[in-house]
Protein backbone atom coordinates (compact mmCIF):
# COMPACT_ATOMS: atom_id res chain seq x y z
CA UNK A 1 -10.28 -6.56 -7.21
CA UNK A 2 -7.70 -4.99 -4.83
CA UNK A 3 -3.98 -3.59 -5.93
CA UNK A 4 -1.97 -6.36 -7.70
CA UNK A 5 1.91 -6.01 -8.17
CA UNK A 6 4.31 -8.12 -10.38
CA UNK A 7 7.58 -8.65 -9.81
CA UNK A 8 9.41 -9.19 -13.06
CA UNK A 9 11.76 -13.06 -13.01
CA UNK A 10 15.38 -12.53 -12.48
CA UNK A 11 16.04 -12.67 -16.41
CA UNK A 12 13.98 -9.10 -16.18
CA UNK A 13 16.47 -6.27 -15.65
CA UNK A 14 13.49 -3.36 -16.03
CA UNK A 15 9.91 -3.28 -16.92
CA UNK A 16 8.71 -2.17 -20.50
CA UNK A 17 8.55 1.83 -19.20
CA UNK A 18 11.82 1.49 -18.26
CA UNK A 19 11.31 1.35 -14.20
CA UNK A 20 14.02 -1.47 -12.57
CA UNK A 21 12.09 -0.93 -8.79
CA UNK A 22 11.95 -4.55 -8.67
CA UNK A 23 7.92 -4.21 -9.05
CA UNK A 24 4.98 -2.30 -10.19
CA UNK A 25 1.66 -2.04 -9.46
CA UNK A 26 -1.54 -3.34 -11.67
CA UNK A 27 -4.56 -1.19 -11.07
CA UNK A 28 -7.73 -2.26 -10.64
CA UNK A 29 -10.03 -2.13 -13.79
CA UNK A 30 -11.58 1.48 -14.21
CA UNK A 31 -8.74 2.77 -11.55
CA UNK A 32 -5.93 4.69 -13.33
CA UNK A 33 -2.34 5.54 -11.16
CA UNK A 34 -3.90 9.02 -10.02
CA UNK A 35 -6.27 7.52 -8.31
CA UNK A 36 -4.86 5.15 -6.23
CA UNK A 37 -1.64 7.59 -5.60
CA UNK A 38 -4.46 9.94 -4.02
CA UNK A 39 -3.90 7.94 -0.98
CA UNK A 40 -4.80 5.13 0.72
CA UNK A 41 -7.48 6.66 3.22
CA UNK A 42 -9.72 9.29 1.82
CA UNK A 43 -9.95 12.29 3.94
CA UNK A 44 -13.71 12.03 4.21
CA UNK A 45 -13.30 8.38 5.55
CA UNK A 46 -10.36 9.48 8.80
CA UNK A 47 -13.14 12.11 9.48
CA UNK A 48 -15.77 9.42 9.77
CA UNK A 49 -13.41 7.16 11.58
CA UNK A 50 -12.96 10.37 14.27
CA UNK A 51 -16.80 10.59 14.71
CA UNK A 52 -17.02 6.90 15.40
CA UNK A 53 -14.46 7.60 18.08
CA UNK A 54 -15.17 11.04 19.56
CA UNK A 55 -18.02 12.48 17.70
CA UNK A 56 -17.60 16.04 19.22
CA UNK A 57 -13.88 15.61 18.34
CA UNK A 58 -12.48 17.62 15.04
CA UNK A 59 -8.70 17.33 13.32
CA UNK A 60 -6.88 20.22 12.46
CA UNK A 61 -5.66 20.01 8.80
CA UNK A 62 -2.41 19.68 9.71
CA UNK A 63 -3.37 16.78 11.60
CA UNK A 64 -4.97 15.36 8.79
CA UNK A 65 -2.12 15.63 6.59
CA UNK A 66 0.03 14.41 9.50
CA UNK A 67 -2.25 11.46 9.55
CA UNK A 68 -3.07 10.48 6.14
CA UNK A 69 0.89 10.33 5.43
CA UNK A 70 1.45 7.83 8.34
CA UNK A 71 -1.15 5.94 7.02
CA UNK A 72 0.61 5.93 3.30
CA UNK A 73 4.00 5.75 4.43
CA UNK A 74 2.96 2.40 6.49
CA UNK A 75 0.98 0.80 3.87
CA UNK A 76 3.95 1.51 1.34
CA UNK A 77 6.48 -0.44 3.49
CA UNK A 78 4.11 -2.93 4.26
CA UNK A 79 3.29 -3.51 0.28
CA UNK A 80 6.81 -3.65 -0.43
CA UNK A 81 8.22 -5.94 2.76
CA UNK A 82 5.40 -8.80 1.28
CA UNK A 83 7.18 -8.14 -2.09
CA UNK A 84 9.90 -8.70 -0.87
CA UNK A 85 9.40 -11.61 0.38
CA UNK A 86 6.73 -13.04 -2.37
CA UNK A 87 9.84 -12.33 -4.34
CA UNK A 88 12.18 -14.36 -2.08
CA UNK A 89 10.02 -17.43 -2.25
CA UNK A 90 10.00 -17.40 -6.06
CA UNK A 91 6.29 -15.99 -6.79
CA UNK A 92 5.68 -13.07 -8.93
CA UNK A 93 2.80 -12.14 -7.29
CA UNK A 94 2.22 -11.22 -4.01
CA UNK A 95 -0.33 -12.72 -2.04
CA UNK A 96 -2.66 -12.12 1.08
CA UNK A 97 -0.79 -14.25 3.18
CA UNK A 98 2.97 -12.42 2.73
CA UNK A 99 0.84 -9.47 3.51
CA UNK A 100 -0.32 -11.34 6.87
CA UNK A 101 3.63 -12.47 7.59
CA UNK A 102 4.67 -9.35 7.35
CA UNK A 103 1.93 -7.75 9.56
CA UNK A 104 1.83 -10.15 12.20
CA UNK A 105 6.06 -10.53 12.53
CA UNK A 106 7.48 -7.27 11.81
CA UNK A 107 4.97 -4.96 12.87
CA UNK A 108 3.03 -6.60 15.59
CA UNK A 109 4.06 -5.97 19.34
């Protein structure tokens, strides 16, 4: 079970722990908000992504951090564009396929 969000109805002016950001997240079961703030790509995983591509290839750190915030930053506005929009057609949840409008007419070339 991946990330779910809800977006509260317009009647909703905040969310019980007094947030107003329009949505929040619902973790995963056994996942608590450290975890999944940690990042979306693990470090160990861009490393074995760079071996797949070059395997006598290494990152700097910075480049790693560099990295690995591109990848969050992007993910982030792409999570909360398909709110957005879930939220624009009326659903409180958003689904795979505002995820896929998003991705394939903002951000593809």
């Amino acid at each position: 079970m991946g990330l779910r969000f809800h977006i509260p109805s317009q009647s909703q002016s905040s969310f019980p722990d007094g947030s107003s950001k329009g949505y929040r997240f619902i973790y995963p079961p056994g996942k608590n908000r450290q975890e999944v703030e940690n990042g979306v790509l693990a470090e160990s995983r861009l490393d074995e992504l760079m071996k797949i591509m070059d395997p006598s290839a290494e990152l700097s750190p910075e480049v790693k951090i560099v990295l690995l915030d591109y990848v969050d930053e992007f993910v982030d506005k792409v999570i909360k564009k398909s709110a957005d929009l879930a939220k624009l057609s009326g659903s409180r949840v958003v689904r795979p396929a505002d995820a896929k409008f998003v991705l394939e007419h903002i951000y593809s070339e």
